[in-house]
C-alpha atoms as a PDB file:
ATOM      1  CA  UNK A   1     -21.991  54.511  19.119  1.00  0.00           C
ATOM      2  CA  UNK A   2     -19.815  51.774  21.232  1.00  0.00           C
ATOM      3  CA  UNK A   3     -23.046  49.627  21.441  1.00  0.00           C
ATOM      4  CA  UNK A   4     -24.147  49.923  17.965  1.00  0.00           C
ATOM      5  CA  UNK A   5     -23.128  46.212  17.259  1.00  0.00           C
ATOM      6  CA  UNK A   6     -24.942  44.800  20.621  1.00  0.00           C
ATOM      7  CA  UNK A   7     -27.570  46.459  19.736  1.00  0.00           C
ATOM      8  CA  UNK A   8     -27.740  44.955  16.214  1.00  0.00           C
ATOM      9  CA  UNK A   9     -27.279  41.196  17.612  1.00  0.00           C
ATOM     10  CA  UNK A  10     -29.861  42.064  20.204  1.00  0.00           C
ATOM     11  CA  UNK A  11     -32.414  43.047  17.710  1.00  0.00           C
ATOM     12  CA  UNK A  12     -31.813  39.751  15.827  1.00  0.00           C
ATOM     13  CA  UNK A  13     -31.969  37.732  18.464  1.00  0.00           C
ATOM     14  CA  UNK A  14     -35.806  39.674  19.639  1.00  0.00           C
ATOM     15  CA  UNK A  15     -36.044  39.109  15.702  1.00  0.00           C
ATOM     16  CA  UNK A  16     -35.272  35.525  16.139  1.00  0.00           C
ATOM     17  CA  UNK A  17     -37.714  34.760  19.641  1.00  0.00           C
ATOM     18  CA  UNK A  18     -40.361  36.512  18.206  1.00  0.00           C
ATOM     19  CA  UNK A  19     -41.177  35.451  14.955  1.00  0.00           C
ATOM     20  CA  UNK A  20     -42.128  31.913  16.654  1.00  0.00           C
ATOM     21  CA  UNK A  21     -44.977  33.049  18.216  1.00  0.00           C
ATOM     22  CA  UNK A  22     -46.250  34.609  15.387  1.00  0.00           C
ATOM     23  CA  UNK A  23     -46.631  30.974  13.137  1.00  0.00           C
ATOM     24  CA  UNK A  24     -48.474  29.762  16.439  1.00  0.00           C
ATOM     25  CA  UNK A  25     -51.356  32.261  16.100  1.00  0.00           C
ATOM     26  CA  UNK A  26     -51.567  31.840  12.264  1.00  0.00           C
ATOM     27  CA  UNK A  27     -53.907  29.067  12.074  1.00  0.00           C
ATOM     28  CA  UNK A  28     -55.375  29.665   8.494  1.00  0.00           C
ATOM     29  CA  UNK A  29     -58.568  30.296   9.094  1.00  0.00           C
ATOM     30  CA  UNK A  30     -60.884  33.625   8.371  1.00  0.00           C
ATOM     31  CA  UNK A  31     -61.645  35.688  10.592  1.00  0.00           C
ATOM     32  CA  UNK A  32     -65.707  34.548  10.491  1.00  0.00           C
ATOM     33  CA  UNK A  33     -64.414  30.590  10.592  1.00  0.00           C
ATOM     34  CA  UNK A  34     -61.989  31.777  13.610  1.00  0.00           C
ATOM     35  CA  UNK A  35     -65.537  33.217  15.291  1.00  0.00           C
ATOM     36  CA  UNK A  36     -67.790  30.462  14.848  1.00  0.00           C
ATOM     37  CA  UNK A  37     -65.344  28.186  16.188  1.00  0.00           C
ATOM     38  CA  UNK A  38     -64.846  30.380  19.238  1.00  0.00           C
ATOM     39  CA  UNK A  39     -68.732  30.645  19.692  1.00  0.00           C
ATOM     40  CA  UNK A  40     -69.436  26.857  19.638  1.00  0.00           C
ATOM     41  CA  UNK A  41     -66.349  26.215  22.082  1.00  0.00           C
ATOM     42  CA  UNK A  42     -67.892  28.774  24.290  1.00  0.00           C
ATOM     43  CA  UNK A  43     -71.390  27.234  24.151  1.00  0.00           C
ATOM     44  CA  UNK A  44     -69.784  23.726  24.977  1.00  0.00           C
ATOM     45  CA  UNK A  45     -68.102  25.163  27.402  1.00  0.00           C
ATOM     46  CA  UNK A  46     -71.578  26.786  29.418  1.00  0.00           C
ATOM     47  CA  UNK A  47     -73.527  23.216  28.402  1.00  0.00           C
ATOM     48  CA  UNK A  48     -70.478  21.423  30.205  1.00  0.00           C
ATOM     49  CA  UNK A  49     -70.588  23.593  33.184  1.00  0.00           C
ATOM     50  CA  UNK A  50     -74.389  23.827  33.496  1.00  0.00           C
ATOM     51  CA  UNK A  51     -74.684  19.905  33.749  1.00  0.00           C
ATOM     52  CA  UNK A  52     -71.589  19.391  35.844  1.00  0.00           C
ATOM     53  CA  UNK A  53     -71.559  22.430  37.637  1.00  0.00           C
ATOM     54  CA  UNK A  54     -74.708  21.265  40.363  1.00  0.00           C
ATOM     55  CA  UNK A  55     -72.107  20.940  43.245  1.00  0.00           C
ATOM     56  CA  UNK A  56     -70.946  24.108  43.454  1.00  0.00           C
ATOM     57  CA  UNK A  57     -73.627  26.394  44.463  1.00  0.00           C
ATOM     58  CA  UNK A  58     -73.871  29.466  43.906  1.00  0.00           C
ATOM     59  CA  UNK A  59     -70.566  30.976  44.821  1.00  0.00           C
ATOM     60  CA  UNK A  60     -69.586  30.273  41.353  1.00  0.00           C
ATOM     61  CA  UNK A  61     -66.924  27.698  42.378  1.00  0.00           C
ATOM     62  CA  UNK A  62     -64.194  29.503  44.408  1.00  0.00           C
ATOM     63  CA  UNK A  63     -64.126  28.512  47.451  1.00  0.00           C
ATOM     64  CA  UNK A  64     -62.350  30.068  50.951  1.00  0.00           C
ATOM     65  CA  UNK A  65     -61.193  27.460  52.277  1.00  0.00           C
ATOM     66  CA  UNK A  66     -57.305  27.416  52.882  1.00  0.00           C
END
């Protein structure tokens, strides 16, 4: 029990870094709004590379060149 105060400020500061990232992922939305949105960023996403994506063959863009 010689840690048991360490371990108590550790756990706040874990406490502390971790309930930022937590806000960032709360965006208010449902989880239905949340998938639409996802769906249509995916689409533009495939519409963007199909019409820019000509140049790069079939290889799907990686190339081995070093």
């Amino acid at each position: 029990m010689t840690r048991g105060n360490q371990r108590e400020k550790d756990r706040e500061r874990a406490q502390a870094r971790g309930g930022k990232k937590g806000a960032k992922k709360d965006d208010g939305l449902t989880h239905e709004q949340r998938r639409e949105r996802d769906a249509k960023a995916l689409q533009e996403k495939t519409a963007k590379k199909a019409s820019g994506g000509s140049g790069q063959g079939s290889s799907g863009g990686t190339s081995n060149t070093k």
